[in-house]
C-alpha atoms as a PDB file:
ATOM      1  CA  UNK A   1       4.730  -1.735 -11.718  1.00  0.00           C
ATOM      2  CA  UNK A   2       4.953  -3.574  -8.141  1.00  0.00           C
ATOM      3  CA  UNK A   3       5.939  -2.322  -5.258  1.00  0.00           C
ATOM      4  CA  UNK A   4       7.688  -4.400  -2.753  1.00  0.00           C
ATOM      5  CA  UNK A   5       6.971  -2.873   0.576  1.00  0.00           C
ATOM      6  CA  UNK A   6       9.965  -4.885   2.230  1.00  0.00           C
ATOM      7  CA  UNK A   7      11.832  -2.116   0.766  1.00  0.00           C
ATOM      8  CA  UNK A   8      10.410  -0.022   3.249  1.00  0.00           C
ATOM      9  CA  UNK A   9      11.405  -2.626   6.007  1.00  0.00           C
ATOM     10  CA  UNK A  10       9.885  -5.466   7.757  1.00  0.00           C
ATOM     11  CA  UNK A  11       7.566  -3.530  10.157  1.00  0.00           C
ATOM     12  CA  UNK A  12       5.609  -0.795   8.986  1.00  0.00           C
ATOM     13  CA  UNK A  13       4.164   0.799  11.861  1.00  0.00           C
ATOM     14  CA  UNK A  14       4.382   4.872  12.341  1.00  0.00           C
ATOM     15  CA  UNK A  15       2.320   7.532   9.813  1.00  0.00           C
ATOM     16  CA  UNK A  16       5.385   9.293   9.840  1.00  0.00           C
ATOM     17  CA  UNK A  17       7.638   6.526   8.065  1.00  0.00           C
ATOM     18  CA  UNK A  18       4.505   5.568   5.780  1.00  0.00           C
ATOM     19  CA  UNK A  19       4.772   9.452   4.939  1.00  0.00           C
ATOM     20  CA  UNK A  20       8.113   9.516   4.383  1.00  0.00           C
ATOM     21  CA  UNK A  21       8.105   6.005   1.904  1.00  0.00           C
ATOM     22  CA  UNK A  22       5.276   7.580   0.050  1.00  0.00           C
ATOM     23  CA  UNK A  23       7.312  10.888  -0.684  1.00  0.00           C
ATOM     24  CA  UNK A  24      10.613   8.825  -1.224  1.00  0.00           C
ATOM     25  CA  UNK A  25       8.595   6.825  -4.091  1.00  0.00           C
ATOM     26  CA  UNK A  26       6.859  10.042  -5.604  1.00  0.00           C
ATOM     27  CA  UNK A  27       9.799  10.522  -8.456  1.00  0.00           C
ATOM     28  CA  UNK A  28       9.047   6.804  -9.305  1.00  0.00           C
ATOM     29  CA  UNK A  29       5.065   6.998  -9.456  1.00  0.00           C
ATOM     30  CA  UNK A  30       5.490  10.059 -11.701  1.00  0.00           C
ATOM     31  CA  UNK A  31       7.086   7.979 -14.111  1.00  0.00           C
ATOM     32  CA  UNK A  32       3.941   5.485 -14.207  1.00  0.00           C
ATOM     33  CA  UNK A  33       2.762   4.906 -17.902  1.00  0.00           C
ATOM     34  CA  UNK A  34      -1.235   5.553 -17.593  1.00  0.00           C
ATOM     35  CA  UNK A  35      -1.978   2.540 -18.979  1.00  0.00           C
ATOM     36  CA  UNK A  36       0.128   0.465 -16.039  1.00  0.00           C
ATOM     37  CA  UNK A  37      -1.078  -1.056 -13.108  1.00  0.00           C
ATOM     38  CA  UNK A  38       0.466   0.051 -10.016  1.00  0.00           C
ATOM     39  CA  UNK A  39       0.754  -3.325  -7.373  1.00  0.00           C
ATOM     40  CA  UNK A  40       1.964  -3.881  -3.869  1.00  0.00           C
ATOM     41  CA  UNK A  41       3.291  -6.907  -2.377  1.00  0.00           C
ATOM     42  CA  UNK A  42       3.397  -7.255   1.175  1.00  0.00           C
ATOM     43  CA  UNK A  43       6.093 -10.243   1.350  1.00  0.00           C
ATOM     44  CA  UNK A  44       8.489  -9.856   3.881  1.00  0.00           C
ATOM     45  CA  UNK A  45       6.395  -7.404   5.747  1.00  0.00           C
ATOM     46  CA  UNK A  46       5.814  -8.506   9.365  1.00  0.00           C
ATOM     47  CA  UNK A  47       3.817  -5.779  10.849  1.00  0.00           C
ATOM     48  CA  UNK A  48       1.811  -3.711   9.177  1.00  0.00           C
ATOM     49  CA  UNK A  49      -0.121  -0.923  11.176  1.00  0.00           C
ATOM     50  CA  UNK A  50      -3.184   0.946  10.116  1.00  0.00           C
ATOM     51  CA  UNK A  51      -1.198   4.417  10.489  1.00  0.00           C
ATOM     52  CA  UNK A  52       1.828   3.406   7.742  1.00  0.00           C
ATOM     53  CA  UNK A  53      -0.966   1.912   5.379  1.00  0.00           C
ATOM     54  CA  UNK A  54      -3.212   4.961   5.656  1.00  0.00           C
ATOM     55  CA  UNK A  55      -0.371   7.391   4.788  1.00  0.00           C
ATOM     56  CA  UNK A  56       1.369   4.933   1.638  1.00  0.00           C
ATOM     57  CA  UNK A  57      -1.864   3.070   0.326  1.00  0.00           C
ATOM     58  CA  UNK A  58      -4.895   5.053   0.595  1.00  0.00           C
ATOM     59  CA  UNK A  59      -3.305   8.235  -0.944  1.00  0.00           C
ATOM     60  CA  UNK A  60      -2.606   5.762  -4.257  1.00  0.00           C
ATOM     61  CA  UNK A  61      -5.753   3.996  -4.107  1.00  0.00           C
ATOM     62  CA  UNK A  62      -7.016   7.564  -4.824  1.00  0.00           C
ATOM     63  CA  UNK A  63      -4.338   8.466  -7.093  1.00  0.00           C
ATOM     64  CA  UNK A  64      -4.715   5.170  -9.232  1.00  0.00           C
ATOM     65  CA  UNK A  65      -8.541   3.970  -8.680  1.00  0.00           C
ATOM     66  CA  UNK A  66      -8.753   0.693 -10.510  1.00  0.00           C
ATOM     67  CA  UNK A  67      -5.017   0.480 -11.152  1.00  0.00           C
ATOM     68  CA  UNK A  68      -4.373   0.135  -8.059  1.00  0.00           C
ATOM     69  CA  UNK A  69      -4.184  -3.538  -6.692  1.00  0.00           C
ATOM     70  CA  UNK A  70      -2.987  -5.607  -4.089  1.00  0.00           C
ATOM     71  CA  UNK A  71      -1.292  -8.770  -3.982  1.00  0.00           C
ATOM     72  CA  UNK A  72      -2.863 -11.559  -1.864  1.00  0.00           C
ATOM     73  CA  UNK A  73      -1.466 -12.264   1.661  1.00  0.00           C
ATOM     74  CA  UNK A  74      -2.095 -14.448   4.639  1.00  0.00           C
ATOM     75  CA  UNK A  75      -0.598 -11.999   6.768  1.00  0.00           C
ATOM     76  CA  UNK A  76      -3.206 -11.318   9.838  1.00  0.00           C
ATOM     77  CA  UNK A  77      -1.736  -7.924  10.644  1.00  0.00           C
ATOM     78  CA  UNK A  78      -2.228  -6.778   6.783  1.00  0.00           C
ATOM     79  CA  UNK A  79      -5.362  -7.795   6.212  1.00  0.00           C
ATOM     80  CA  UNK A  80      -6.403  -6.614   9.201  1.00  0.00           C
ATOM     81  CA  UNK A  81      -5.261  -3.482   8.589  1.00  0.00           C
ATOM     82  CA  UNK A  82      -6.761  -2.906   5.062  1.00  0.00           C
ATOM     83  CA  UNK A  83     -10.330  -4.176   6.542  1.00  0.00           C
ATOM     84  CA  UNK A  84      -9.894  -1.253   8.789  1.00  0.00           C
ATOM     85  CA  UNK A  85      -8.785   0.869   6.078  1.00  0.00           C
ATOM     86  CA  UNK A  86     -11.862   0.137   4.118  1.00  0.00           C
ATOM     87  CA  UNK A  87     -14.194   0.367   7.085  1.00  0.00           C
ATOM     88  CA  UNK A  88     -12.880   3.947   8.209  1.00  0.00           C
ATOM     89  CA  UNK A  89     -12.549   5.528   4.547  1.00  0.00           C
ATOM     90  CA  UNK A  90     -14.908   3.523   2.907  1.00  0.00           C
ATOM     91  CA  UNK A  91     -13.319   2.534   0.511  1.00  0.00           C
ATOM     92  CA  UNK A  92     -12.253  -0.587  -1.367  1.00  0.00           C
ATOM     93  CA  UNK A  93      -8.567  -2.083  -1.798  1.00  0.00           C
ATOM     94  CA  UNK A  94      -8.880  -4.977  -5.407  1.00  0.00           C
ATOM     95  CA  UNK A  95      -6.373  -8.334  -4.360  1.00  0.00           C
ATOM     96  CA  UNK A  96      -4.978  -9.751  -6.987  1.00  0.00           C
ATOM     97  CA  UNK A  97      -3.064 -13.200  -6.969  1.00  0.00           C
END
């Protein structure tokens, strides 16, 4: 399954909203086969804050583990945000192409 995060809007900036997307999803993730991979894609997102990602992507990362990717992006405020997501959880996000 991928999840476009433009659904969520174009800048993703407050732990609150990331919160709220995360809970608004939930029905959907429970319906997750668990043999399916579970992606994001950041196109269309313009700003992505550490805050939003921490509340929507690290609670799946945990959920899912390995079934849990990424899709590549150039976007500087996404990547910069997972590095910092990594470095304060330490943890590791998988990009796929």
């Amino acid at each position: 399954m991928k999840i476009e995060l433009k659904k969520f809007g174009t800048m993703l900036i407050s732990r609150q909203s990331g919160k709220e997307a995360l809970s608004a999803f939930e029905s959907t993730l429970n319906n997750i086969p668990e043999d399916e991979e579970l992606s994001i894609d950041f196109d269309g997102v313009i700003t992505f804050s550490p805050s939003w990602g921490d509340e929507f992507l690290t609670p799946l990362l945990r959920r899912y583990g390995k079934r849990f990717k990424l899709l590549k992006t150039n976007n500087p405020s996404v990547i910069a945000t997972i590095e910092t997501l990594e470095e304060v959880h330490v943890l590791k996000f998988q990009f796929i192409d």
